[in-house]
N, C-alpha and C. Protein backbone atom coordinates (compact mmCIF):
# COMPACT_ATOMS: atom_id res chain seq x y z
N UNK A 1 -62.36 -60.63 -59.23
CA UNK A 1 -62.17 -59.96 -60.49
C UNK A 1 -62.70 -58.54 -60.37
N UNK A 2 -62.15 -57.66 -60.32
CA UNK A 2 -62.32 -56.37 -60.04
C UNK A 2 -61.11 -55.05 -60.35
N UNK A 3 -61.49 -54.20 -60.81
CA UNK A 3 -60.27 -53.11 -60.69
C UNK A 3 -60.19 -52.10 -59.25
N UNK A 4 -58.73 -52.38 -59.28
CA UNK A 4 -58.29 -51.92 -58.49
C UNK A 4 -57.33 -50.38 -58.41
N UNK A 5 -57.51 -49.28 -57.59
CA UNK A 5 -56.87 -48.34 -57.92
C UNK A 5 -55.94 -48.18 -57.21
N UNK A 6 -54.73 -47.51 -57.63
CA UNK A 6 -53.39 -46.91 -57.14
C UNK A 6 -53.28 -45.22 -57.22
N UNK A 7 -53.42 -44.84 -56.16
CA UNK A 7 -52.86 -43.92 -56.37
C UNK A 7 -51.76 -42.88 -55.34
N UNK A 8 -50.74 -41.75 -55.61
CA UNK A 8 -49.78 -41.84 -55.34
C UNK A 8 -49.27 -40.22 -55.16
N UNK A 9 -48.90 -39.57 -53.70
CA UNK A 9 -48.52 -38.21 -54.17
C UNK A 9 -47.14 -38.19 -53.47
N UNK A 10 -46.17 -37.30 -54.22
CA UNK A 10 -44.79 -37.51 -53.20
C UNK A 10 -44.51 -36.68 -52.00
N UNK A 11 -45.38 -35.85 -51.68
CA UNK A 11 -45.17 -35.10 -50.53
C UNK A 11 -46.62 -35.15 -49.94
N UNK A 12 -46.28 -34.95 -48.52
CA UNK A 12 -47.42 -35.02 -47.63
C UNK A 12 -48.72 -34.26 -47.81
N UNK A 13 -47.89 -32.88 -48.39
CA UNK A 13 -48.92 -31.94 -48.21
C UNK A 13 -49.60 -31.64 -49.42
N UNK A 14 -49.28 -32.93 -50.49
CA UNK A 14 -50.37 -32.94 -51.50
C UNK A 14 -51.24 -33.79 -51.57
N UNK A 15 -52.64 -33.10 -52.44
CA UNK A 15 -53.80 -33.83 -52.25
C UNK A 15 -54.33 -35.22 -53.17
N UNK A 16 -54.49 -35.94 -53.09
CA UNK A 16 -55.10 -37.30 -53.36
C UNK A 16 -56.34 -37.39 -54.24
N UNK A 17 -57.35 -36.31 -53.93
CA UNK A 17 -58.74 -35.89 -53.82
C UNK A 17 -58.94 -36.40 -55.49
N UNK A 18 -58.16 -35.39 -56.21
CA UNK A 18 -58.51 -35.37 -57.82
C UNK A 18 -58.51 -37.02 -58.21
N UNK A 19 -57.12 -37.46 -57.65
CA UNK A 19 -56.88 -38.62 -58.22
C UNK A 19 -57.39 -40.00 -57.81
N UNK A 20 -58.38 -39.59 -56.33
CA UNK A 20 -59.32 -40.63 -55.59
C UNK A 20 -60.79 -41.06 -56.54
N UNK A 21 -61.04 -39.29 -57.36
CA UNK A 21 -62.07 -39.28 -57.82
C UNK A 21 -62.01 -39.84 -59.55
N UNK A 22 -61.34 -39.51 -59.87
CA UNK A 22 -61.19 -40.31 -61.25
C UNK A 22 -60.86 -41.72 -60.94
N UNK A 23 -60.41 -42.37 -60.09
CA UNK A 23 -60.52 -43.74 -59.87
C UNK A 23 -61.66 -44.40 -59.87
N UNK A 24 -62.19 -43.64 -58.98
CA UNK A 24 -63.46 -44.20 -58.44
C UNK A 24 -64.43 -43.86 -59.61
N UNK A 25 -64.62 -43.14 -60.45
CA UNK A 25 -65.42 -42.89 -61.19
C UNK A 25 -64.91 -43.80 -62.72
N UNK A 26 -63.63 -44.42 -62.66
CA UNK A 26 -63.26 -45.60 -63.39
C UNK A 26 -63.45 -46.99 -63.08
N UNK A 27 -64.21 -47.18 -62.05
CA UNK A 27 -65.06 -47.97 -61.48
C UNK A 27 -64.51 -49.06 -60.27
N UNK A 28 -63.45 -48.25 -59.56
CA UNK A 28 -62.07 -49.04 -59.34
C UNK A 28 -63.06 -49.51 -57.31
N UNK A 29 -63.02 -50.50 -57.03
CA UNK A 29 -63.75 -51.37 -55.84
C UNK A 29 -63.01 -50.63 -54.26
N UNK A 30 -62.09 -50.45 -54.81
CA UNK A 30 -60.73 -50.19 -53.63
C UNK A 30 -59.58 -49.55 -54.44
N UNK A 31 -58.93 -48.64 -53.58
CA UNK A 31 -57.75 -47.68 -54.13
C UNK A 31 -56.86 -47.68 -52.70
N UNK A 32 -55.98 -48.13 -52.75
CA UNK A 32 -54.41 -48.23 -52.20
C UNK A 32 -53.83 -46.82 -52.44
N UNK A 33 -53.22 -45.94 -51.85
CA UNK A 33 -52.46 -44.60 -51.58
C UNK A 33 -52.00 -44.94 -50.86
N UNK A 34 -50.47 -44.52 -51.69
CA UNK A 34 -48.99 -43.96 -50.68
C UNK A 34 -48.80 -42.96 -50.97
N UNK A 35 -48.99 -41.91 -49.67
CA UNK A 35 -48.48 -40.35 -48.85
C UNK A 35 -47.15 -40.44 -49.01
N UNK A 36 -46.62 -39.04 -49.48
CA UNK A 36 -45.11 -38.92 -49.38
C UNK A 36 -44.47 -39.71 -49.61
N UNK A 37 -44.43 -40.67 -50.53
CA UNK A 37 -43.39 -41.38 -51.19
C UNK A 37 -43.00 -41.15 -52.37
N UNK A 38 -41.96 -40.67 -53.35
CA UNK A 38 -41.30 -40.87 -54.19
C UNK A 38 -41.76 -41.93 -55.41
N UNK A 39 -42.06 -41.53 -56.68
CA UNK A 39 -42.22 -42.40 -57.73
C UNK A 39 -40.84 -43.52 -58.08
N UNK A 40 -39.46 -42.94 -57.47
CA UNK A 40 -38.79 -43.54 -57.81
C UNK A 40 -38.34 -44.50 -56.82
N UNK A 41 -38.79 -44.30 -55.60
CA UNK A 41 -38.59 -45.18 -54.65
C UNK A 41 -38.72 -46.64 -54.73
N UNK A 42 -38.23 -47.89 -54.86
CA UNK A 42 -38.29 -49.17 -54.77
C UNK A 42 -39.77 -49.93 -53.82
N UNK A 43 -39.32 -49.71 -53.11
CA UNK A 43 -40.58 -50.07 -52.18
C UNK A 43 -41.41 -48.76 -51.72
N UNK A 44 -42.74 -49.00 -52.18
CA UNK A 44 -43.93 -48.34 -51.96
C UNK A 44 -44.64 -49.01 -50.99
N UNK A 45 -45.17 -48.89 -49.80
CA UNK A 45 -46.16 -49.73 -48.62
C UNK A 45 -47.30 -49.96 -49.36
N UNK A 46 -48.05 -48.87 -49.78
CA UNK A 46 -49.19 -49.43 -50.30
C UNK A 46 -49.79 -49.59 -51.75
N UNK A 47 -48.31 -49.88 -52.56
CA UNK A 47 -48.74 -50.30 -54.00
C UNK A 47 -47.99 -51.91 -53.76
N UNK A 48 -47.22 -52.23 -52.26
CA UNK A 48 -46.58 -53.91 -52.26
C UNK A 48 -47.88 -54.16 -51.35
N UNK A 49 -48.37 -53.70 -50.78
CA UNK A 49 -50.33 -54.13 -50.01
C UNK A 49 -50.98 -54.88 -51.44
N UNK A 50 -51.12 -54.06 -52.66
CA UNK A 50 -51.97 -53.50 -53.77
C UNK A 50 -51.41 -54.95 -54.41
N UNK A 51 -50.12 -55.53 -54.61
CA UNK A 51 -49.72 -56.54 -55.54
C UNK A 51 -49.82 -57.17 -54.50
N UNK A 52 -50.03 -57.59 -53.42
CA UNK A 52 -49.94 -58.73 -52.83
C UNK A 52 -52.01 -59.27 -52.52
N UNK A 53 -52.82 -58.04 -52.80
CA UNK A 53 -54.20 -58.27 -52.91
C UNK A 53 -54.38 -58.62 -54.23
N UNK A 54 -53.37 -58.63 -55.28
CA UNK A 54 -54.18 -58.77 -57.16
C UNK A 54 -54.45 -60.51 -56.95
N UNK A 55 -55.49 -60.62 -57.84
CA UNK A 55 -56.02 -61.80 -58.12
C UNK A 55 -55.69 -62.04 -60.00
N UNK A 56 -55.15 -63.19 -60.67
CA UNK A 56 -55.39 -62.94 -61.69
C UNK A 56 -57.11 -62.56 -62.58
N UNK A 57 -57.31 -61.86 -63.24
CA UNK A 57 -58.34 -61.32 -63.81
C UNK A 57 -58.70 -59.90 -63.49
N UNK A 58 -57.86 -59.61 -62.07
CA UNK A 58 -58.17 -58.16 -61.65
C UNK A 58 -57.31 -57.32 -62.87
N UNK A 59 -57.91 -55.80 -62.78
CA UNK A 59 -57.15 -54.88 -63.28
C UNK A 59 -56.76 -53.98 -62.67
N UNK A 60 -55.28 -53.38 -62.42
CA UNK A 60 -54.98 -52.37 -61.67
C UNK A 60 -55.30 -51.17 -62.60
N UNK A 61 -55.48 -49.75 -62.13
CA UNK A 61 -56.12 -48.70 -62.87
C UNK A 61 -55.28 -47.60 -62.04
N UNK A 62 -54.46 -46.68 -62.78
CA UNK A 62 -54.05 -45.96 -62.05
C UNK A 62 -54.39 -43.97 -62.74
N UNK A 63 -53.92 -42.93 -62.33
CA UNK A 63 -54.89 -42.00 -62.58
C UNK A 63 -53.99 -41.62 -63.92
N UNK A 64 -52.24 -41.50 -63.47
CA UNK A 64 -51.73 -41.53 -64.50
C UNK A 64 -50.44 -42.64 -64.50
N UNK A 65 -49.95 -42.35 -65.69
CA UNK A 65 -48.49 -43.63 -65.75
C UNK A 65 -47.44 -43.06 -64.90
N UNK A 66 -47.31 -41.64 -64.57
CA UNK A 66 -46.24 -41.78 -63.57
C UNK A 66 -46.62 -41.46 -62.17
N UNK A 67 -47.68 -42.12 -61.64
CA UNK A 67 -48.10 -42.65 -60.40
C UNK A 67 -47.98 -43.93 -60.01
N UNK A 68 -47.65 -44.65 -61.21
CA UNK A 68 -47.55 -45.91 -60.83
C UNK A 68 -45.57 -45.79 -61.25
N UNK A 69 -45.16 -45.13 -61.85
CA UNK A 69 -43.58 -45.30 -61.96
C UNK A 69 -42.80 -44.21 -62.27
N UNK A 70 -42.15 -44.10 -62.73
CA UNK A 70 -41.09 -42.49 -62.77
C UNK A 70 -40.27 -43.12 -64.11
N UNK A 71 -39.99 -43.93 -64.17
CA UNK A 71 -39.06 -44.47 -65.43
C UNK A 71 -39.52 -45.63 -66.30
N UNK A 72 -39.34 -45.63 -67.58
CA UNK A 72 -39.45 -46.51 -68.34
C UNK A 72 -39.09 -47.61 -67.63
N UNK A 73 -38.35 -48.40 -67.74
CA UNK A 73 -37.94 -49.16 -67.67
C UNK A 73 -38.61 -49.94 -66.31
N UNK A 74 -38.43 -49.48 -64.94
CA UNK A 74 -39.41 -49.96 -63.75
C UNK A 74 -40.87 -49.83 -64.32
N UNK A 75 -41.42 -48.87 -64.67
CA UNK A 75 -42.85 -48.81 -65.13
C UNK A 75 -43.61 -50.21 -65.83
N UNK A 76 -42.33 -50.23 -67.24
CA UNK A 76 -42.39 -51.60 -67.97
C UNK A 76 -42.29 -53.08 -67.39
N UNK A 77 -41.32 -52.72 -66.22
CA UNK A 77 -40.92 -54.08 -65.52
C UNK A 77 -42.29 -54.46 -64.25
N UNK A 78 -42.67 -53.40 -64.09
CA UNK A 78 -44.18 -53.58 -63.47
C UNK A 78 -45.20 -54.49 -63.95
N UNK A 79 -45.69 -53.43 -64.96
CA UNK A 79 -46.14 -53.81 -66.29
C UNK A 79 -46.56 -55.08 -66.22
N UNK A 80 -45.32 -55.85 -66.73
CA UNK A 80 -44.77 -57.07 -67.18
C UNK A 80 -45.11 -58.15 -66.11
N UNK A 81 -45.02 -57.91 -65.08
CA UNK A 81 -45.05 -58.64 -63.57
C UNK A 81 -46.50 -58.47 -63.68
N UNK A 82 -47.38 -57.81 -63.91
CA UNK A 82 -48.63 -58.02 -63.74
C UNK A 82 -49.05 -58.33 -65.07
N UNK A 83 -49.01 -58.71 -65.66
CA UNK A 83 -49.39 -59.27 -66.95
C UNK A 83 -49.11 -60.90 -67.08
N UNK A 84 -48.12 -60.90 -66.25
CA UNK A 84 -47.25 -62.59 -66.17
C UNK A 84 -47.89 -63.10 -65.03
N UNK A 85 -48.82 -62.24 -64.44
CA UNK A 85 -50.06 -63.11 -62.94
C UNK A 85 -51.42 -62.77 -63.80
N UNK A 86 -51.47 -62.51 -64.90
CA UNK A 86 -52.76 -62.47 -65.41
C UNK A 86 -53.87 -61.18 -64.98
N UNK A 87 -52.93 -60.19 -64.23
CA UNK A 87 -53.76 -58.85 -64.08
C UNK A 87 -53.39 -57.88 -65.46
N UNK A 88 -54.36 -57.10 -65.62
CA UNK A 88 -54.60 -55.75 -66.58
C UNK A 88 -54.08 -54.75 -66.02
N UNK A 89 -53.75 -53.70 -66.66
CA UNK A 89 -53.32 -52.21 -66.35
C UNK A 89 -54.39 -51.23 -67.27
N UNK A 90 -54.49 -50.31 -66.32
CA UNK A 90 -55.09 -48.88 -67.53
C UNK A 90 -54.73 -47.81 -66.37
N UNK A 91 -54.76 -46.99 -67.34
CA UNK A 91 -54.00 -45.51 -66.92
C UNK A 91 -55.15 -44.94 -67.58
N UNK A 92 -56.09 -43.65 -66.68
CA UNK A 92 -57.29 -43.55 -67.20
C UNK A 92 -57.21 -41.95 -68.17
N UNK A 93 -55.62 -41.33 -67.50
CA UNK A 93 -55.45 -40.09 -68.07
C UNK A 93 -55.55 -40.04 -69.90
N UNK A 94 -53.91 -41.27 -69.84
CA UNK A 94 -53.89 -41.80 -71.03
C UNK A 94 -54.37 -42.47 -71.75
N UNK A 95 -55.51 -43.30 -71.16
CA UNK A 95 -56.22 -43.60 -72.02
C UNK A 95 -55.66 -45.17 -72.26
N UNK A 96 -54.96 -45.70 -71.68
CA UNK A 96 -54.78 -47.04 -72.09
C UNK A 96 -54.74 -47.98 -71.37
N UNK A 97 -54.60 -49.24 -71.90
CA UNK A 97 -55.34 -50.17 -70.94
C UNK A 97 -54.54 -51.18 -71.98
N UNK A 98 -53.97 -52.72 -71.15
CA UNK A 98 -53.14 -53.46 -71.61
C UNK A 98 -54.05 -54.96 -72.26
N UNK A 99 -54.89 -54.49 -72.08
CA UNK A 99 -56.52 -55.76 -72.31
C UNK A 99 -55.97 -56.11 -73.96
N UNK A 100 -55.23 -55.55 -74.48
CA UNK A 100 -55.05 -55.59 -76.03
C UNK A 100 -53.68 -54.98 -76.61
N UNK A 101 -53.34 -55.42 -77.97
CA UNK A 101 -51.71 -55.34 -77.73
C UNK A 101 -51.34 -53.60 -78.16
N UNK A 102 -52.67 -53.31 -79.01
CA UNK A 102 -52.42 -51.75 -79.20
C UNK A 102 -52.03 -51.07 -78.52
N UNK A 103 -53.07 -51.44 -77.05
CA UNK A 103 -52.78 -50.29 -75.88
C UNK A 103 -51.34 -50.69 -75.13
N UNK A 104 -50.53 -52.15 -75.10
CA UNK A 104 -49.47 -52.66 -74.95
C UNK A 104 -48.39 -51.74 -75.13
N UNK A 105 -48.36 -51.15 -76.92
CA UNK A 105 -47.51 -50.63 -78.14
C UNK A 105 -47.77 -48.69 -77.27
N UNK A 106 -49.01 -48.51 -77.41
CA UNK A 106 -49.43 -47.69 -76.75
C UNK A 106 -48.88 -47.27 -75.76
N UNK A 107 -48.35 -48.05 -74.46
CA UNK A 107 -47.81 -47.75 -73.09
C UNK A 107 -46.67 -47.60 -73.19
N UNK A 108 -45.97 -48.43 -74.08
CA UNK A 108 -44.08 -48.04 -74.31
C UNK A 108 -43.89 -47.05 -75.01
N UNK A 109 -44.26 -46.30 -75.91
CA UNK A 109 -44.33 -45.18 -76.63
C UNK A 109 -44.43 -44.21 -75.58
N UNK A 110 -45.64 -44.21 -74.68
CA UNK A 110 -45.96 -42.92 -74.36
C UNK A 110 -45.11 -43.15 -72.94
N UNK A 111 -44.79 -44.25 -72.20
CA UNK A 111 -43.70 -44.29 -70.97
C UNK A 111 -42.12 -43.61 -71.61
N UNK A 112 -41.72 -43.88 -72.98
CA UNK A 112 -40.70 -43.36 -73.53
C UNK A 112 -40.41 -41.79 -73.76
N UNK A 113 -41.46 -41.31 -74.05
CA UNK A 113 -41.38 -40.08 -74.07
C UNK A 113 -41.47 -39.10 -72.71
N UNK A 114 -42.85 -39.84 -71.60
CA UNK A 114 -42.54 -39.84 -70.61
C UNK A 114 -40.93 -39.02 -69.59
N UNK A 115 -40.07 -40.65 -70.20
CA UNK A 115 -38.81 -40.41 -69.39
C UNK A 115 -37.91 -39.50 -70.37
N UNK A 116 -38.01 -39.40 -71.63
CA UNK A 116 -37.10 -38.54 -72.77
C UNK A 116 -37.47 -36.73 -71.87
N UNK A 117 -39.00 -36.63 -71.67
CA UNK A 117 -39.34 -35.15 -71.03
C UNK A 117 -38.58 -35.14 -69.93
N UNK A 118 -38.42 -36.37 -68.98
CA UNK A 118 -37.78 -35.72 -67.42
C UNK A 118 -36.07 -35.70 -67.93
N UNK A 119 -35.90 -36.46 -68.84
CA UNK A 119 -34.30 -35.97 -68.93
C UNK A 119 -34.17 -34.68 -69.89
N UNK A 120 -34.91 -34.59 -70.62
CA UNK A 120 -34.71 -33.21 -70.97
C UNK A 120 -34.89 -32.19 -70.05
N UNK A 121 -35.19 -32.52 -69.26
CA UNK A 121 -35.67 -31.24 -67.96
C UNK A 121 -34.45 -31.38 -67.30
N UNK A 122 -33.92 -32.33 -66.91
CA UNK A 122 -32.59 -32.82 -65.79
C UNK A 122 -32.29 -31.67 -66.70
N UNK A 123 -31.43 -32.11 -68.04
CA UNK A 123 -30.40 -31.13 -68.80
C UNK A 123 -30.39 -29.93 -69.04
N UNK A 124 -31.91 -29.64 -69.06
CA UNK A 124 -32.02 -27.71 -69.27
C UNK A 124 -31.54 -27.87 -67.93
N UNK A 125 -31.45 -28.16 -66.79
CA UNK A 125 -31.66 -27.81 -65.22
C UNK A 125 -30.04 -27.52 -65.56
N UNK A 126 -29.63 -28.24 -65.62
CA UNK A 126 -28.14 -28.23 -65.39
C UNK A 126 -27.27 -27.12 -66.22
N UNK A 127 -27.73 -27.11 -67.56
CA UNK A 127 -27.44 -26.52 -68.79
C UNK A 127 -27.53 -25.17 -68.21
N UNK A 128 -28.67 -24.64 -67.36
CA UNK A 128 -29.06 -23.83 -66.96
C UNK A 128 -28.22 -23.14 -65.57
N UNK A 129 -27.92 -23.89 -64.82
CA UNK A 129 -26.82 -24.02 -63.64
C UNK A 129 -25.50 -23.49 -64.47
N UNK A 130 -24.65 -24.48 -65.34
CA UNK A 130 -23.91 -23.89 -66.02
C UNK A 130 -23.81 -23.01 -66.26
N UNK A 131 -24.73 -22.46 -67.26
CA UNK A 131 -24.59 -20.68 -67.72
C UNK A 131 -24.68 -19.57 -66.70
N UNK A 132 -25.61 -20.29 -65.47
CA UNK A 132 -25.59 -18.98 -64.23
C UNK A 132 -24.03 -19.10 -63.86
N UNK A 133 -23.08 -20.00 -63.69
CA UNK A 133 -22.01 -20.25 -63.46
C UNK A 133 -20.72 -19.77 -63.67
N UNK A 134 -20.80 -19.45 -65.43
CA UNK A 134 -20.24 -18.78 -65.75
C UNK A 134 -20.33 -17.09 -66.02
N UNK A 135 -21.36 -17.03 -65.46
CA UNK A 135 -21.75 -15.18 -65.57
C UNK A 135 -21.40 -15.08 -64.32
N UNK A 136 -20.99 -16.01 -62.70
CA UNK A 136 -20.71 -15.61 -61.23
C UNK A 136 -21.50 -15.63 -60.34
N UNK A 137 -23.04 -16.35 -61.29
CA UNK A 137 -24.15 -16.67 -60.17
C UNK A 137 -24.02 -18.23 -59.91
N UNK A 138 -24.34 -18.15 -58.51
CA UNK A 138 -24.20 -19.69 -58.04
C UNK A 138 -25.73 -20.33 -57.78
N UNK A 139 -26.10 -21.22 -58.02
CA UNK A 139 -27.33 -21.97 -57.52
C UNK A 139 -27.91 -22.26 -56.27
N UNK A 140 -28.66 -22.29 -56.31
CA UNK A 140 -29.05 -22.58 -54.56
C UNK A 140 -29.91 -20.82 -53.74
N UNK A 141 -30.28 -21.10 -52.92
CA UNK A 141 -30.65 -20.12 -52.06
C UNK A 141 -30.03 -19.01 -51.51
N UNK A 142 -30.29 -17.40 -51.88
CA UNK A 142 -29.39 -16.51 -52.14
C UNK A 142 -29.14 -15.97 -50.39
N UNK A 143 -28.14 -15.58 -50.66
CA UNK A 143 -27.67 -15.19 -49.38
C UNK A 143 -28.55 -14.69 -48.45
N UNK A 144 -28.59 -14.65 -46.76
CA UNK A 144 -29.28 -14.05 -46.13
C UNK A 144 -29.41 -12.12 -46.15
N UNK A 145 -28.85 -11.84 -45.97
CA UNK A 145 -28.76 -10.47 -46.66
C UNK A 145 -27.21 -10.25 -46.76
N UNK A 146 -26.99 -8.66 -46.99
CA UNK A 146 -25.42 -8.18 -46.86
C UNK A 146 -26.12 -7.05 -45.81
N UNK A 147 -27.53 -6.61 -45.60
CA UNK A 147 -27.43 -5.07 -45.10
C UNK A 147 -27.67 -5.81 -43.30
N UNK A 148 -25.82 -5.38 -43.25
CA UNK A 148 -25.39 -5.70 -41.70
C UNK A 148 -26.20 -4.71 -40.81
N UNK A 149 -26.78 -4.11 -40.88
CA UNK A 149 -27.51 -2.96 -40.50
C UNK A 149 -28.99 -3.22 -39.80
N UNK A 150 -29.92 -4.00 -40.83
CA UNK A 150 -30.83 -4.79 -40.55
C UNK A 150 -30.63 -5.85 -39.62
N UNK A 151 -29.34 -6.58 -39.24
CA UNK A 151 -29.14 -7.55 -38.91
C UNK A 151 -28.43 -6.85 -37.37
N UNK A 152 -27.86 -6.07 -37.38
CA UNK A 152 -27.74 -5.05 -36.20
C UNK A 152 -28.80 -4.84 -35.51
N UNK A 153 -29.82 -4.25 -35.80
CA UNK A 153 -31.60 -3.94 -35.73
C UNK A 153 -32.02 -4.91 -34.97
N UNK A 154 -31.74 -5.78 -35.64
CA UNK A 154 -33.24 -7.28 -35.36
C UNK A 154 -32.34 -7.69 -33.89
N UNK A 155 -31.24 -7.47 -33.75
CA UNK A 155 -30.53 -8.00 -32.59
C UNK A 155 -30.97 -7.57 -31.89
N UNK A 156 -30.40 -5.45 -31.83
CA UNK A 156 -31.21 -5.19 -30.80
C UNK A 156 -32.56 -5.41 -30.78
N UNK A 157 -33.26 -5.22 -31.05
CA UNK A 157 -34.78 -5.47 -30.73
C UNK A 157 -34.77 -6.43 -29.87
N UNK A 158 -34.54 -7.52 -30.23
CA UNK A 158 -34.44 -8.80 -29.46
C UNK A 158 -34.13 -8.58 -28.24
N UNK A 159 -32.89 -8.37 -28.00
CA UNK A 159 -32.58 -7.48 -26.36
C UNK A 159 -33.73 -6.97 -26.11
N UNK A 160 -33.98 -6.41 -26.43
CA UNK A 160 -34.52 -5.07 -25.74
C UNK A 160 -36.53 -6.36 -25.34
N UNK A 161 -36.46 -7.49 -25.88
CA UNK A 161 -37.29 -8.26 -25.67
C UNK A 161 -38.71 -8.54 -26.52
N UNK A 162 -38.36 -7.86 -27.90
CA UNK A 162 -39.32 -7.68 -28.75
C UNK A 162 -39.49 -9.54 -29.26
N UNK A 163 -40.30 -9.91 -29.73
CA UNK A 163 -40.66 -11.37 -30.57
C UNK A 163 -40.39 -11.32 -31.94
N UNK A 164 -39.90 -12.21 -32.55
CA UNK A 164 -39.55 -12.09 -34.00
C UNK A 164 -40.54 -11.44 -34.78
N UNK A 165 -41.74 -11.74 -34.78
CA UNK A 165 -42.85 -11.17 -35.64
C UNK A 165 -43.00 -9.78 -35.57
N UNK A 166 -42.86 -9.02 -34.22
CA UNK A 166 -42.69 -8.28 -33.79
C UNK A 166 -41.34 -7.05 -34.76
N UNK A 167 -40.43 -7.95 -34.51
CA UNK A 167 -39.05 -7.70 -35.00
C UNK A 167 -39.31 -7.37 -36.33
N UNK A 168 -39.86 -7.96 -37.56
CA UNK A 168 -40.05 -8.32 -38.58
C UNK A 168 -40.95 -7.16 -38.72
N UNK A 169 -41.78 -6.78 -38.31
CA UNK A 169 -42.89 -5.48 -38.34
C UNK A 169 -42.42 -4.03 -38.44
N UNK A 170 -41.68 -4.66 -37.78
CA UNK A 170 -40.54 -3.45 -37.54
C UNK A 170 -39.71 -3.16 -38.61
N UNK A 171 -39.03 -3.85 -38.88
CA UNK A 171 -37.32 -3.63 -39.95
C UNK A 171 -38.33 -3.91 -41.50
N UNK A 172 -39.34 -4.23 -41.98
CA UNK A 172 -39.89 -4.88 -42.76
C UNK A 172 -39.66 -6.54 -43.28
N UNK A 173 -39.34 -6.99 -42.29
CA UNK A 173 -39.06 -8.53 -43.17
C UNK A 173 -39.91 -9.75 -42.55
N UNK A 174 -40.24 -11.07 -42.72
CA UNK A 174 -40.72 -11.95 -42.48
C UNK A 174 -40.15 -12.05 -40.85
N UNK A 175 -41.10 -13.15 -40.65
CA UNK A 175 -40.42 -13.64 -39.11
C UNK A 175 -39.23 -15.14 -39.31
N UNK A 176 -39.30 -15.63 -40.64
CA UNK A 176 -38.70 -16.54 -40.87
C UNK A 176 -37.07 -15.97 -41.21
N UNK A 177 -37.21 -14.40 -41.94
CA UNK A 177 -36.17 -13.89 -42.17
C UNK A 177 -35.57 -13.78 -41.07
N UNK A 178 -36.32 -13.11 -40.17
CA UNK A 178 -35.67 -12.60 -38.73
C UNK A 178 -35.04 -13.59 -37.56
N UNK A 179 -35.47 -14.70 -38.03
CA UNK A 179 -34.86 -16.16 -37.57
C UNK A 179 -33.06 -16.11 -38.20
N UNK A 180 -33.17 -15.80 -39.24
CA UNK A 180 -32.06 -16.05 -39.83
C UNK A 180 -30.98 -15.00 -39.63
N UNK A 181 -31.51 -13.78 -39.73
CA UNK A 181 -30.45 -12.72 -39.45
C UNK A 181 -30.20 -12.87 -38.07
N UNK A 182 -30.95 -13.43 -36.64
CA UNK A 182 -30.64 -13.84 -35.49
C UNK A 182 -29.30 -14.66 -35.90
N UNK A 183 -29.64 -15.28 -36.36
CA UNK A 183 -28.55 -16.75 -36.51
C UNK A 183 -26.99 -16.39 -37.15
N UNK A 184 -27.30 -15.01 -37.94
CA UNK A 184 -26.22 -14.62 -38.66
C UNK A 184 -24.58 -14.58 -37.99
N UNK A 185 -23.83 -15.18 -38.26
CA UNK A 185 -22.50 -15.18 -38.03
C UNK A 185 -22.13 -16.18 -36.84
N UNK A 186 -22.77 -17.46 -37.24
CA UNK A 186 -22.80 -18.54 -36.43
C UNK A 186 -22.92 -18.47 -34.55
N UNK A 187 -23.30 -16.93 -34.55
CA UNK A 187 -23.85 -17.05 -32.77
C UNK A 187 -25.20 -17.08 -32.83
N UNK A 188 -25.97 -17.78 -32.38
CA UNK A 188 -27.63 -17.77 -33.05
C UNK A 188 -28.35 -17.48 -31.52
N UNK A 189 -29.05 -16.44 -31.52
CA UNK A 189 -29.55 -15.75 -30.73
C UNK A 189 -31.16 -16.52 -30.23
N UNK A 190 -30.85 -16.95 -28.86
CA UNK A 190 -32.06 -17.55 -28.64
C UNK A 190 -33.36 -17.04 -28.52
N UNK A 191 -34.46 -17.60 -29.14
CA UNK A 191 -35.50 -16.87 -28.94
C UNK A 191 -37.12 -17.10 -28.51
């Protein structure tokens, strides 16, 4: 009988730290983290570790509700699966905890609005795409340059045996740019 923590970042190169420490300071015995996985992903490695260690009476504790899910509906169906083995939930951001039916009423409310914010975000996103669309801007990552000139430059240099960084010091641009204007017009200049 013990709480247990989850916690969860979707890319590698984010940190854990904040959300190790509010666990632990929610009094949680052990905390399970999955690196770079996706909230919406089906199988998580170490939140199916995390349900296959619950005991009924344990409580899982997570830092917030969408660390443990991304959508109503999976979140709830979680939920539910641990409530039907006799484990607890609390989410320590929000403040709730399933020990009682308030905080129950509590978790569908605030998982609802939850998913109402990410689809309102989908739709500005798109809504937003649209209107660049019709003014002749397209989405996505803007062209490598047009000034064929620069891209003339960085070639020679290269000949002549300079290093991209080098290159880049020179014409003013990144070395990542200078990767690219190499590459320009599908002959990609080894380097």
């Amino acid at each position: 009988m013990g709480s247990i923590g989850y916690a969860r970042v979707s890319t590698l190169e984010q940190n854990v730290d904040l959300q190790h420490a509010a666990l632990s300071a929610a009094g949680c015995d052990r905390i399970f983290t999955d690196h770079g996985v996706s909230g919406t992903m089906a199988s998580r490695p170490e939140l199916d570790k995390l349900l296959d260690h619950l005991r009924s009476g344990d409580e899982v504790v997570v830092w917030k509700l969408d660390r443990l899910g991304r959508n109503t509906r999976s979140l709830l169906a979680l939920i539910d699966h641990l409530e039907s083995r006799g484990v607890h939930f609390r989410s320590v951001t929000e403040g709730i905890s399933t020990t009682g039916p308030m905080g129950r009423a509590m978790l569908t409310v605030m998982s609802a609005f939850a998913q109402l914010e990410r689809d309102q975000l989908a739709e500005r996103t798109r809504a937003g795409m649209a209107a660049a669309a019709e003014h002749g801007r397209k989405a996505g990552r803007r062209e490598v340059t047009t000034d064929h000139a620069k891209v003339r430059r960085a070639r020679d240099l290269k000949a002549q045996g300079l290093a991209p960084a080098d290159i880049g010091k020179i014409i003013g641009a990144s070395r990542a740019t200078v990767y690219r204007y190499l590459s320009i017009g599908g002959s990609e200049v080894v380097v």
